[in-house]
C-alpha atoms as a PDB file:
ATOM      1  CA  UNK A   1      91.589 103.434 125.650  1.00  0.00           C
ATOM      2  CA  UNK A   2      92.987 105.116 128.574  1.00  0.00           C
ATOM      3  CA  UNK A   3      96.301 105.723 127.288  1.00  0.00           C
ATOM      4  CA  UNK A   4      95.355 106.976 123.812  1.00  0.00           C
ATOM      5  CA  UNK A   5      93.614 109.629 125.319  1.00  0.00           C
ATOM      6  CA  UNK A   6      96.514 110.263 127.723  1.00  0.00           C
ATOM      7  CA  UNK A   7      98.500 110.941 124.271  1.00  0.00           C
ATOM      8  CA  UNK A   8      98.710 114.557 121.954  1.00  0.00           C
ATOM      9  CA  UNK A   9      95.961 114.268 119.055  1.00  0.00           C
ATOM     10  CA  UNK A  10      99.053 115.002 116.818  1.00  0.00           C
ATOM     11  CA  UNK A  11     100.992 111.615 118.354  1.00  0.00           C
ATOM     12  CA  UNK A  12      97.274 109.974 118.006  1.00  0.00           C
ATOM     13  CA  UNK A  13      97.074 111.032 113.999  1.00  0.00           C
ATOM     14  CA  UNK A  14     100.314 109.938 113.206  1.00  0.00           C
ATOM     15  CA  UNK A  15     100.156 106.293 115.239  1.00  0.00           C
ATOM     16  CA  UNK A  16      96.784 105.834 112.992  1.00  0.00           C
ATOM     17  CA  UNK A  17      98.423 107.368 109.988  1.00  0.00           C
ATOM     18  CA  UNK A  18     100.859 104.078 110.544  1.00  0.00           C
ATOM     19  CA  UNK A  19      98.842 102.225 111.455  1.00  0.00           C
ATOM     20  CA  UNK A  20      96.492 102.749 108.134  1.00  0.00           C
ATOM     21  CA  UNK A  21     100.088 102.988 106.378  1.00  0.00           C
ATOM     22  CA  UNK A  22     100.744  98.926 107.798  1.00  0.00           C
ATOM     23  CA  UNK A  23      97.361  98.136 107.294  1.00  0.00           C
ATOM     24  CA  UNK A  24      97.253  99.044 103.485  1.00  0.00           C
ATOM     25  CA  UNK A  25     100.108  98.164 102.058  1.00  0.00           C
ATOM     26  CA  UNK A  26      99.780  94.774 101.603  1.00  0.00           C
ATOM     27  CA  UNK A  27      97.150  95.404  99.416  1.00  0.00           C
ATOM     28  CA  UNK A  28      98.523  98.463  97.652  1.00  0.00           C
ATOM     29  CA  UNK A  29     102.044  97.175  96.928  1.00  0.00           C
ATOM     30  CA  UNK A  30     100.585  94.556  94.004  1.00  0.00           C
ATOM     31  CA  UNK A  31      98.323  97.225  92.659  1.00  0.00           C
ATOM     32  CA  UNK A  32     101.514  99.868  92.193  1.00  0.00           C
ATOM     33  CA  UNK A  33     103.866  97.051  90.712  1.00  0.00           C
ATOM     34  CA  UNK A  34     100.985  96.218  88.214  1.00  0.00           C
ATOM     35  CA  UNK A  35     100.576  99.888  87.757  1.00  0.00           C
ATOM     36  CA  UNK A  36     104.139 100.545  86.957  1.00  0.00           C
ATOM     37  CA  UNK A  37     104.336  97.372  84.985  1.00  0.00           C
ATOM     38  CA  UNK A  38     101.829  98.750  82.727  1.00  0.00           C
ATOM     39  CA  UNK A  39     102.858 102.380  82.317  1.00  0.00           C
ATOM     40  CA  UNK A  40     106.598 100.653  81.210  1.00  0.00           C
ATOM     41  CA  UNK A  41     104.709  98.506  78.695  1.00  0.00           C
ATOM     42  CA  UNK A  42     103.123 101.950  77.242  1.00  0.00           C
ATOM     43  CA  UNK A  43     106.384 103.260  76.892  1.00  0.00           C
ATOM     44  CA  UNK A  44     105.179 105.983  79.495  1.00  0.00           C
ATOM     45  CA  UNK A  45     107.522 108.744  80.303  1.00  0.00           C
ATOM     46  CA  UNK A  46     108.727 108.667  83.885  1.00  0.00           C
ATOM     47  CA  UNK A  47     106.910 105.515  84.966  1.00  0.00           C
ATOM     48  CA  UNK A  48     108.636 105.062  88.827  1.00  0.00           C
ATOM     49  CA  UNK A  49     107.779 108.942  89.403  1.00  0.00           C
ATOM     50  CA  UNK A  50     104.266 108.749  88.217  1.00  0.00           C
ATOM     51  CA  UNK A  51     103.833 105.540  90.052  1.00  0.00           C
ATOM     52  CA  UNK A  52     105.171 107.247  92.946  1.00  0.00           C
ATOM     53  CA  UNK A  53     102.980 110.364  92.484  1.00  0.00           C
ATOM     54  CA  UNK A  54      99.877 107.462  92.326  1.00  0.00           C
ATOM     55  CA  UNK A  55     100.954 106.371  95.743  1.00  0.00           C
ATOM     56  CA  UNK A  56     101.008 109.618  96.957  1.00  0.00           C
ATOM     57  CA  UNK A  57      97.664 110.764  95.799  1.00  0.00           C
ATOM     58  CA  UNK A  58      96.113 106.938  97.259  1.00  0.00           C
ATOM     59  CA  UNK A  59      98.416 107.897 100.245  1.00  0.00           C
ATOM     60  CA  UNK A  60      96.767 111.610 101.153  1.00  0.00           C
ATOM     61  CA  UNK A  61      93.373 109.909 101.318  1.00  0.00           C
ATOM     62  CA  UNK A  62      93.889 107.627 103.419  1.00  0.00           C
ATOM     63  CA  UNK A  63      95.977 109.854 105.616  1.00  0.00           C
ATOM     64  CA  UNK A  64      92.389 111.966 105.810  1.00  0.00           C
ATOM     65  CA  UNK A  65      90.522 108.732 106.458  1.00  0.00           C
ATOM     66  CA  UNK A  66      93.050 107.771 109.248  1.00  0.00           C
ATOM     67  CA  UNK A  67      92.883 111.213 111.089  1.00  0.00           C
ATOM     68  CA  UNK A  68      88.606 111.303 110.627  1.00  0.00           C
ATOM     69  CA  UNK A  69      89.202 107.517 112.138  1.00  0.00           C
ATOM     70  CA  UNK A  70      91.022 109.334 114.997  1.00  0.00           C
ATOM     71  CA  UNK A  71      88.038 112.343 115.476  1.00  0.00           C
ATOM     72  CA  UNK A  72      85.778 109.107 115.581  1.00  0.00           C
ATOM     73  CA  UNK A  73      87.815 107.210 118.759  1.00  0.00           C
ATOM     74  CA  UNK A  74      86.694 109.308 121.257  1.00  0.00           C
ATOM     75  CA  UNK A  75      83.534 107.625 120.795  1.00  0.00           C
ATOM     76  CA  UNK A  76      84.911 104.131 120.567  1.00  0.00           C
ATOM     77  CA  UNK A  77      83.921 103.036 124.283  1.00  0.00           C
ATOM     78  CA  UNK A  78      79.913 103.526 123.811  1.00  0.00           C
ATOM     79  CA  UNK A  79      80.419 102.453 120.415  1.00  0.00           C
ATOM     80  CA  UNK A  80      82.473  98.990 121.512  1.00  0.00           C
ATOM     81  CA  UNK A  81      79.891  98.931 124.332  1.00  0.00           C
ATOM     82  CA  UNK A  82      76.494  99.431 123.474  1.00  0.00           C
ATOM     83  CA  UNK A  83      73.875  99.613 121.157  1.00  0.00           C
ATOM     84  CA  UNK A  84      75.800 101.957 118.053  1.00  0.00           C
ATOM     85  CA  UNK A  85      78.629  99.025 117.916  1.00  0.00           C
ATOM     86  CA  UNK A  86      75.244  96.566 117.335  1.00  0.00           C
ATOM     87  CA  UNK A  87      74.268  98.818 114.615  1.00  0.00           C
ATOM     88  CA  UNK A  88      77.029  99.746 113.407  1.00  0.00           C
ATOM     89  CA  UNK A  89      78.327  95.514 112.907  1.00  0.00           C
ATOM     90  CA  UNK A  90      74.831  94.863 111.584  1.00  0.00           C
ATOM     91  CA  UNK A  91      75.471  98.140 108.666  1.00  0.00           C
ATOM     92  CA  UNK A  92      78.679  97.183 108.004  1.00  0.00           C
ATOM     93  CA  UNK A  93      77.773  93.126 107.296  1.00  0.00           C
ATOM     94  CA  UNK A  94      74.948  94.158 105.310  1.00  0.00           C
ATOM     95  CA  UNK A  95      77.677  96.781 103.069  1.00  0.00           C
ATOM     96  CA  UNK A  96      79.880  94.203 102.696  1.00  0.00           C
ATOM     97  CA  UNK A  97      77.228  92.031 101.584  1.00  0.00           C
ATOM     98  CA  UNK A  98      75.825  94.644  98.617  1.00  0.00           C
ATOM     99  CA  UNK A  99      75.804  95.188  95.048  1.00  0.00           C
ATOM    100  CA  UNK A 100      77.648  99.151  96.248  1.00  0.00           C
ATOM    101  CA  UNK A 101      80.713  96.696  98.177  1.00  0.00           C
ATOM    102  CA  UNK A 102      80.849  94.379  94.911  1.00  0.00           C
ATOM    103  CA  UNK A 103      81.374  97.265  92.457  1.00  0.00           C
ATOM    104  CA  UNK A 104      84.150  99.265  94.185  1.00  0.00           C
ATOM    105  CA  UNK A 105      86.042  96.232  95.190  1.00  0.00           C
ATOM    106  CA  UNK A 106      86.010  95.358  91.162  1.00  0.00           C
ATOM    107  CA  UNK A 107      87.170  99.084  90.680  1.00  0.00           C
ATOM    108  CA  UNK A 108      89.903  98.627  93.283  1.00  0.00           C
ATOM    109  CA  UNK A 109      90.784  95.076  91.639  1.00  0.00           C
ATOM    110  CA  UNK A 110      90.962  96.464  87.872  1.00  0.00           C
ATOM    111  CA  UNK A 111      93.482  99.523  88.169  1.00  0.00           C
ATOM    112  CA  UNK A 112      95.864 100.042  85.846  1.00  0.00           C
ATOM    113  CA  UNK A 113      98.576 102.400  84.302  1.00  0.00           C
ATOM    114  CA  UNK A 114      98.033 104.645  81.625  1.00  0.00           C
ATOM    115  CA  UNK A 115      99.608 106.819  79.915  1.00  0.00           C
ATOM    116  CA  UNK A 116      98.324 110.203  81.405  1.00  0.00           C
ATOM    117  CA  UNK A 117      99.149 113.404  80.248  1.00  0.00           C
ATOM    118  CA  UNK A 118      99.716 115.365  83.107  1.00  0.00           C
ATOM    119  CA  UNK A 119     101.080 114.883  86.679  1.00  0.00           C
ATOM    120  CA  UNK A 120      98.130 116.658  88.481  1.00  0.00           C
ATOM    121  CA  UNK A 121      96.151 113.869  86.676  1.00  0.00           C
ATOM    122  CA  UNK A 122      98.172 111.014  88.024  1.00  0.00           C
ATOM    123  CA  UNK A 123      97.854 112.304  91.151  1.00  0.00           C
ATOM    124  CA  UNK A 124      94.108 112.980  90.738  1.00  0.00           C
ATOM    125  CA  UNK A 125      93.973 109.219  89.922  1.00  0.00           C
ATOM    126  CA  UNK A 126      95.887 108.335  92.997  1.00  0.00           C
ATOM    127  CA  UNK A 127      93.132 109.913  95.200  1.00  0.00           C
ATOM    128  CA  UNK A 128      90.160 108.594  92.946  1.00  0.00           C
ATOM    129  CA  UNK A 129      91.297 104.768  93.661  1.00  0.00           C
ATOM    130  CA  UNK A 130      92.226 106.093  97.923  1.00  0.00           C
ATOM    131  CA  UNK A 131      88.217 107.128  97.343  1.00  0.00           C
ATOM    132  CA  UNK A 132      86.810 104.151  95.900  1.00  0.00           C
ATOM    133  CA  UNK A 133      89.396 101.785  98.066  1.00  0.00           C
ATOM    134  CA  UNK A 134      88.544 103.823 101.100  1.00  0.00           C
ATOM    135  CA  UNK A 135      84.820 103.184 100.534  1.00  0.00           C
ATOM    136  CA  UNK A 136      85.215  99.926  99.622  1.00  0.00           C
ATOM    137  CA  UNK A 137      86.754  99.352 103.376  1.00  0.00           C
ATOM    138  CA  UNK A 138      84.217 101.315 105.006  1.00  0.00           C
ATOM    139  CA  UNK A 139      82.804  98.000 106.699  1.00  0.00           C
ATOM    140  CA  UNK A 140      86.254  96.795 107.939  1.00  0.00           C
ATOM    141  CA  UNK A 141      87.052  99.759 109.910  1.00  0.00           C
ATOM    142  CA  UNK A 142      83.087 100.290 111.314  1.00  0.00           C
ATOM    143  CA  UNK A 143      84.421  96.574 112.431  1.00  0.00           C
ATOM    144  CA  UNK A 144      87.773  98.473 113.770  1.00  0.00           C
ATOM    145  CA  UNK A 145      86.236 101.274 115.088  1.00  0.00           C
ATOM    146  CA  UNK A 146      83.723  98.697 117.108  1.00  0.00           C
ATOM    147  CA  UNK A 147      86.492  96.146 118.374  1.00  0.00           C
ATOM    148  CA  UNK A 148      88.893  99.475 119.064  1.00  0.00           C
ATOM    149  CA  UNK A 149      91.027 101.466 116.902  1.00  0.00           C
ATOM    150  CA  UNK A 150      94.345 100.474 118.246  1.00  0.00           C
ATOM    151  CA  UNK A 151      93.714  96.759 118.600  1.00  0.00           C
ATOM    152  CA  UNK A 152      96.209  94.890 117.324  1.00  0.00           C
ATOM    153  CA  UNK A 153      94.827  91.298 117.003  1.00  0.00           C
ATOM    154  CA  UNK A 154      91.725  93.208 115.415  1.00  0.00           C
ATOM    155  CA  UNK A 155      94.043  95.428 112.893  1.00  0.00           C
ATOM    156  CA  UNK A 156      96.050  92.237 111.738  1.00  0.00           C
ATOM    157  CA  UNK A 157      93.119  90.039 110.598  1.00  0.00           C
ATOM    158  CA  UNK A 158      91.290  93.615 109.167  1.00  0.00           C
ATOM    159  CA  UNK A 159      94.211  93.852 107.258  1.00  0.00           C
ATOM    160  CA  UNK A 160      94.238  89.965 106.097  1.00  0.00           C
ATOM    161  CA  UNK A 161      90.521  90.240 105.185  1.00  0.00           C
ATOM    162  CA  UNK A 162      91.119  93.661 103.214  1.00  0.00           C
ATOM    163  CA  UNK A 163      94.317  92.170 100.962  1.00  0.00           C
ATOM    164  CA  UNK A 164      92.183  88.936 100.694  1.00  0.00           C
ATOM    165  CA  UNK A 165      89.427  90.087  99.339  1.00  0.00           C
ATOM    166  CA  UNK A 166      91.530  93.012  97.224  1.00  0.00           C
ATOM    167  CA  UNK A 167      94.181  89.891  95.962  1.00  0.00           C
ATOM    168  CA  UNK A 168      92.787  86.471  95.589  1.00  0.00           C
ATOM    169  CA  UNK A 169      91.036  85.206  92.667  1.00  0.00           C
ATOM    170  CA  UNK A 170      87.857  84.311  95.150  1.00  0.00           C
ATOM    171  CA  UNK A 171      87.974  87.899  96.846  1.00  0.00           C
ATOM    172  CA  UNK A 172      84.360  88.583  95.738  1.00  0.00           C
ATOM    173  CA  UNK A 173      83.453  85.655  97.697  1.00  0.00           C
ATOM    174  CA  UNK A 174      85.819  86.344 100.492  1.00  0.00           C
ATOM    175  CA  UNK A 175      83.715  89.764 101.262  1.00  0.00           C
ATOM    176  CA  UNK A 176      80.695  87.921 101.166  1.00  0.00           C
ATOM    177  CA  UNK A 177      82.314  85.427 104.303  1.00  0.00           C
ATOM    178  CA  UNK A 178      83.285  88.228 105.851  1.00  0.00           C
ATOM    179  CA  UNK A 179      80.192  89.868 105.345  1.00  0.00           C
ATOM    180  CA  UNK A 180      78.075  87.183 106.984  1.00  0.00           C
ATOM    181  CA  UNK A 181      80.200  87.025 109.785  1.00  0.00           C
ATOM    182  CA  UNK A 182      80.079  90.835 111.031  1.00  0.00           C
ATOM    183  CA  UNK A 183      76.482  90.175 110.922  1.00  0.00           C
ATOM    184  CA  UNK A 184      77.222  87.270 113.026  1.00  0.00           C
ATOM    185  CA  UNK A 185      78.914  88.874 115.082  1.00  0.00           C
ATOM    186  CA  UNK A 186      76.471  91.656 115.335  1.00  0.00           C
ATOM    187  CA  UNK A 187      73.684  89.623 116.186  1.00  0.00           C
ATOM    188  CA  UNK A 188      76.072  87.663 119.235  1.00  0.00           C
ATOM    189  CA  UNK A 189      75.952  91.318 120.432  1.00  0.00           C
ATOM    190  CA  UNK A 190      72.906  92.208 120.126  1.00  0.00           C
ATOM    191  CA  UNK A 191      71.709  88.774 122.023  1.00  0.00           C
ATOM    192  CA  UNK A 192      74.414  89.696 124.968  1.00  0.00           C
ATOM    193  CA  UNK A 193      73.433  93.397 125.344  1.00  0.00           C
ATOM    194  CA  UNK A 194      69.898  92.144 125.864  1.00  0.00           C
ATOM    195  CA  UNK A 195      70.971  89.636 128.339  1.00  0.00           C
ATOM    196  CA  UNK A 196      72.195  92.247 130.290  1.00  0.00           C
ATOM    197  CA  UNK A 197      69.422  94.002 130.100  1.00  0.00           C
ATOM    198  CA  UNK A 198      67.000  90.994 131.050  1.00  0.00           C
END
């Protein structure tokens, strides 16, 4: 953590804007082909710019997301540390685990292209899914924000779970797996904090 705080906050915002950037596209690049596939099978005007103007409003969200994610790293070493990453693990496996996860990982899953009549509308849609998609990964980055925002083994399998459960035909039931094992994990924490403490 020592040399992220030794960096600008503007060098810290953009390495986490990339970082969300890397971490995302995997699981946005199917959703935008499907998206443009459909607008070309409306006969939409334009379909590669308003697929592109999608991106961008998906993209501005999580560019906000990634720069709050930064505000929130100063905290990261009582958070990895102590009792907030234990509740914060045990929140985010019990998220993943709800009805609330279920229903804006279907939303995320079911996107597709419509004809729209304006481009401040495809953009507004572009933001709407970064919204939904963004909440929808609220557990995997309390997990990040826990195991450290710049961790790369932590960022690559984040970003496995997130397409997994976003892509394959058993992603509902992937969350759930991952669900129970933050909780896991939260309670292994929990048990070795109090250890300490004994």
């Amino acid at each position: 953590m020592s040399s992220m705080h030794a960096m600008s906050p503007v060098s810290l915002a953009l390495m986490s804007v990339a970082m969300m950037v890397a971490m995302m596209l995997p699981s946005l690049a199917p959703t935008l082909l499907r998206y443009h596939r459909d607008l070309r099978a409306t006969h939409a005007a334009h379909p590669s710019g308003r697929t592109l103007l999608f991106a961008a409003g998906y993209a501005s969200v999580w560019i906000v997301l990634s720069v709050l994610l930064v505000a929130l790293s100063d905290s990261t070493p009582l958070i990895s540390g102590g009792w907030p990453g234990v509740l914060l693990l045990l929140a985010a496996g019990v998220v993943q685990l709800s009805p609330w996860k279920a229903k804006r990982l279907q939303a995320c899953r079911a996107v597709c292209g419509e004809a729209r009549p304006s481009v401040t509308i495809v953009f507004g849609d572009g933001c709407r899914l970064g919204l939904t998609c963004g909440s929808s990964c609220a557990p995997a980055m309390a997990v990040l924000l826990v195991l450290g925002l710049m961790n790369l083994p932590a960022m690559a399998l984040i970003t496995l779970a997130i397409s997994a459960e976003r892509l394959a035909p058993a992603g509902f039931r992937l969350a759930r797996v991952t669900g129970v094992l933050t909780l896991v994990g939260g309670v292994a924490m929990c048990a070795r904090l109090v250890e300490l403490m004994l």
